[in-house]
N, C-alpha and C. Protein backbone atom coordinates (compact mmCIF):
# COMPACT_ATOMS: atom_id res chain seq x y z
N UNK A 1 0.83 -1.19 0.00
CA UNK A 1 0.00 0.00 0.00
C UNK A 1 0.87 1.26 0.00
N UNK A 2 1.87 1.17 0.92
CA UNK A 2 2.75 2.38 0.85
C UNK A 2 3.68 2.87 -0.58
N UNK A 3 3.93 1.58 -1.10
CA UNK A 3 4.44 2.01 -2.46
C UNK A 3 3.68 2.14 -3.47
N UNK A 4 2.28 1.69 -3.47
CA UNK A 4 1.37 2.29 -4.39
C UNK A 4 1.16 4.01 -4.18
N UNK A 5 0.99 4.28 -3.19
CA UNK A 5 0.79 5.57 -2.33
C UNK A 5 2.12 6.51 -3.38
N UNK A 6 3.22 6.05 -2.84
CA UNK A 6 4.83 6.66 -3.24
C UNK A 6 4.58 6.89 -5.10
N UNK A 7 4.21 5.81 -5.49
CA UNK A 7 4.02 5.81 -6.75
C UNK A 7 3.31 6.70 -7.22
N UNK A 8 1.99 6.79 -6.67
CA UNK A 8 0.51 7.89 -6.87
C UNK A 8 1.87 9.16 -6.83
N UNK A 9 2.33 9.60 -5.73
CA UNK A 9 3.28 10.79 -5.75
C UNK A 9 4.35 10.75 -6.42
N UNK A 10 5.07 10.11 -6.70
CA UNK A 10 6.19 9.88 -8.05
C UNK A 10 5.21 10.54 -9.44
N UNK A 11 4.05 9.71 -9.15
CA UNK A 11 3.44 10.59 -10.51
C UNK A 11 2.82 12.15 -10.81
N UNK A 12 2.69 12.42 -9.64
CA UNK A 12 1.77 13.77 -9.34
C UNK A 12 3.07 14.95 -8.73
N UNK A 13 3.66 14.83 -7.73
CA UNK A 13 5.36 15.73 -7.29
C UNK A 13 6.69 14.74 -7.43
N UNK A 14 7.22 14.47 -8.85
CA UNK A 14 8.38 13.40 -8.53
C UNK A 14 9.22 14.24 -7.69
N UNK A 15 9.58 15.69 -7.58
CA UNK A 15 10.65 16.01 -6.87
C UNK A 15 10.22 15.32 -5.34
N UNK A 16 8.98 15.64 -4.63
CA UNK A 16 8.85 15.53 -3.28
C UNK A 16 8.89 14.17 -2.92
N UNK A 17 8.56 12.96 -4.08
CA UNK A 17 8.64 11.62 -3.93
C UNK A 17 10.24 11.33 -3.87
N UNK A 18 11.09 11.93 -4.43
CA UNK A 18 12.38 11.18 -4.40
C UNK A 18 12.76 12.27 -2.86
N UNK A 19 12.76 13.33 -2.63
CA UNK A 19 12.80 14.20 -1.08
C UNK A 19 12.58 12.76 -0.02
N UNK A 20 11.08 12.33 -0.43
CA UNK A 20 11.07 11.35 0.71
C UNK A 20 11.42 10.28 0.82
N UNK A 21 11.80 9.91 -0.53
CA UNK A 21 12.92 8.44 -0.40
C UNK A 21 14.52 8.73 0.09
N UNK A 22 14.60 9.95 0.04
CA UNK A 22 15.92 10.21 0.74
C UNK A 22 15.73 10.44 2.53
N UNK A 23 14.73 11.11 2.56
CA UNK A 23 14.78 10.95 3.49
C UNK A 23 14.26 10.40 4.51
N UNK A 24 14.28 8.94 4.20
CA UNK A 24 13.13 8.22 4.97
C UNK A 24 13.98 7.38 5.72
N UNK A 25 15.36 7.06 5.23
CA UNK A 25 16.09 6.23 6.20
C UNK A 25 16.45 7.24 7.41
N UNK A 26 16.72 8.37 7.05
CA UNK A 26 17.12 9.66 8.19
C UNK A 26 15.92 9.43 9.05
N UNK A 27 14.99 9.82 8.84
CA UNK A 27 13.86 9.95 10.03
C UNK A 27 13.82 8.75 10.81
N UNK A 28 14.13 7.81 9.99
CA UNK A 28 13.85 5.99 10.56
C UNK A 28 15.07 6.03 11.94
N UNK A 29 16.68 6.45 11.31
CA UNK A 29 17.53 6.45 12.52
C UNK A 29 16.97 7.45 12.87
N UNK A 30 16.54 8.42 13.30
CA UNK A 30 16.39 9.86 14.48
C UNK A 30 15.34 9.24 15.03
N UNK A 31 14.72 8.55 14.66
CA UNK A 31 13.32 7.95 15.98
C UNK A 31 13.71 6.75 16.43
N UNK A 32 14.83 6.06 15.91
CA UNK A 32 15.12 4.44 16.63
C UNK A 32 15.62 4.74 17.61
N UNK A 33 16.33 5.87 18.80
CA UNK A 33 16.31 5.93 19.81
C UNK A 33 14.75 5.93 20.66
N UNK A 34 14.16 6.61 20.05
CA UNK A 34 12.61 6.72 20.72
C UNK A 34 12.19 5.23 20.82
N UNK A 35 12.02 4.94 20.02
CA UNK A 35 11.25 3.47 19.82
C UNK A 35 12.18 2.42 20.94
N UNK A 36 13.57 2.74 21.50
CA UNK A 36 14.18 1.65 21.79
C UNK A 36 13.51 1.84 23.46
N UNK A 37 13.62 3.22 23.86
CA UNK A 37 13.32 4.00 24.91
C UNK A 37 11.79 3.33 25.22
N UNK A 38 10.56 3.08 24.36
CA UNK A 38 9.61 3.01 24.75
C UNK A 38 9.42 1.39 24.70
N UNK A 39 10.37 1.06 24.45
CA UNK A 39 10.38 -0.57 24.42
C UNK A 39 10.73 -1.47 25.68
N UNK A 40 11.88 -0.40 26.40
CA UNK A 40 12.16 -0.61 27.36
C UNK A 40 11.37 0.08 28.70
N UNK A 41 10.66 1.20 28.58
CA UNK A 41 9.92 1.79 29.62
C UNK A 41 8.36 0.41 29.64
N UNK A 42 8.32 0.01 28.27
CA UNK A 42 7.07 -0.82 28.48
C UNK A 42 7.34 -2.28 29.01
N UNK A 43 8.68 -2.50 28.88
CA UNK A 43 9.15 -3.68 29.70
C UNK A 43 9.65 -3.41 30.99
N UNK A 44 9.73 -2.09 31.31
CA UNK A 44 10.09 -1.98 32.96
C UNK A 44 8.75 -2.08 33.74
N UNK A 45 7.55 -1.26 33.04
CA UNK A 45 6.08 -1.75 33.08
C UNK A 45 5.61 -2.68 33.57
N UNK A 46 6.10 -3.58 32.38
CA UNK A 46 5.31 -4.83 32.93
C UNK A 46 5.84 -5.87 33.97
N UNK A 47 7.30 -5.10 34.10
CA UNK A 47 7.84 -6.04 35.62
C UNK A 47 7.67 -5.41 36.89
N UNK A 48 7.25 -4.37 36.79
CA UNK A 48 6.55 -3.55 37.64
C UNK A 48 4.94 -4.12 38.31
N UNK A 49 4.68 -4.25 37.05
CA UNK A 49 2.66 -5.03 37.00
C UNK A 49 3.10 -6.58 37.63
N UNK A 50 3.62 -7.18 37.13
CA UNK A 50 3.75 -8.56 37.54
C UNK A 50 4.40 -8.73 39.06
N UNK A 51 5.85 -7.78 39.58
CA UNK A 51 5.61 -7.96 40.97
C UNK A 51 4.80 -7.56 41.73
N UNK A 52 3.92 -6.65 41.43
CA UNK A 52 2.49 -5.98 42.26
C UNK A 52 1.21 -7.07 42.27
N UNK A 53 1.60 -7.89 41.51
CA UNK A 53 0.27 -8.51 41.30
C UNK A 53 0.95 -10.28 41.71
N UNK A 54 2.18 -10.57 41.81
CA UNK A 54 2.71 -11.68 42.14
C UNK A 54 2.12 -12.21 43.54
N UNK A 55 1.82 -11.29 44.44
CA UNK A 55 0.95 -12.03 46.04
C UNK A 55 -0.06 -12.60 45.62
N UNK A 56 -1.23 -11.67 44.71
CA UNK A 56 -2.49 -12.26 44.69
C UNK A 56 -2.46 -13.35 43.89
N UNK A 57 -1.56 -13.68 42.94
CA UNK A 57 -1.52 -14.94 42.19
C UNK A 57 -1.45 -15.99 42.90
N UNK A 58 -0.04 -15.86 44.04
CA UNK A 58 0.34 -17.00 44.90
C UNK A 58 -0.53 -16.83 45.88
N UNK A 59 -1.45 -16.30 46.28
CA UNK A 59 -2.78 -16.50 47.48
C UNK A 59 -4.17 -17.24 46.25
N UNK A 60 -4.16 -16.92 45.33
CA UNK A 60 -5.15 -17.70 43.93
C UNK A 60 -4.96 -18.81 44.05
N UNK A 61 -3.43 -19.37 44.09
CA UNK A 61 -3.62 -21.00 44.29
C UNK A 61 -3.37 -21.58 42.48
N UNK A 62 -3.31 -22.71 42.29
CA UNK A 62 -3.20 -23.52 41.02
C UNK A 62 -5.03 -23.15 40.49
N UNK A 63 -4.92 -23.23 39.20
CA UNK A 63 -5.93 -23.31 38.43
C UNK A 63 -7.01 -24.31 38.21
């Protein structure tokens, strides 16, 4: 879908279609710090959730 999209704009602004094929690996590294950051805040999360909730499991008993 995205390269049909790219294409539709290759045909209608080729300058701004090749702009964003250049610069699409740039934006990709300037946000892979973000993405690594929220990967790890959502895994500190969930070990956060799981020792808060580890008593009531072991007072639950086997299934």
């Amino acid at each position: 879908m995205k390269f049909l999209l790219w294409l539709i704009l290759l045909v209608l602004c080729w300058p701004l279609a090749i702009l964003a094929v250049v610069l699409y690996p740039l934006v990709w590294l300037l946000l892979l710090p973000f993405r690594l950051v929220g990967i790890t805040v959502s895994a500190v999360l969930d070990l956060f959730k799981a020792v808060i909730t580890l008593p009531a499991r072991l007072l639950r008993g086997p299934l």
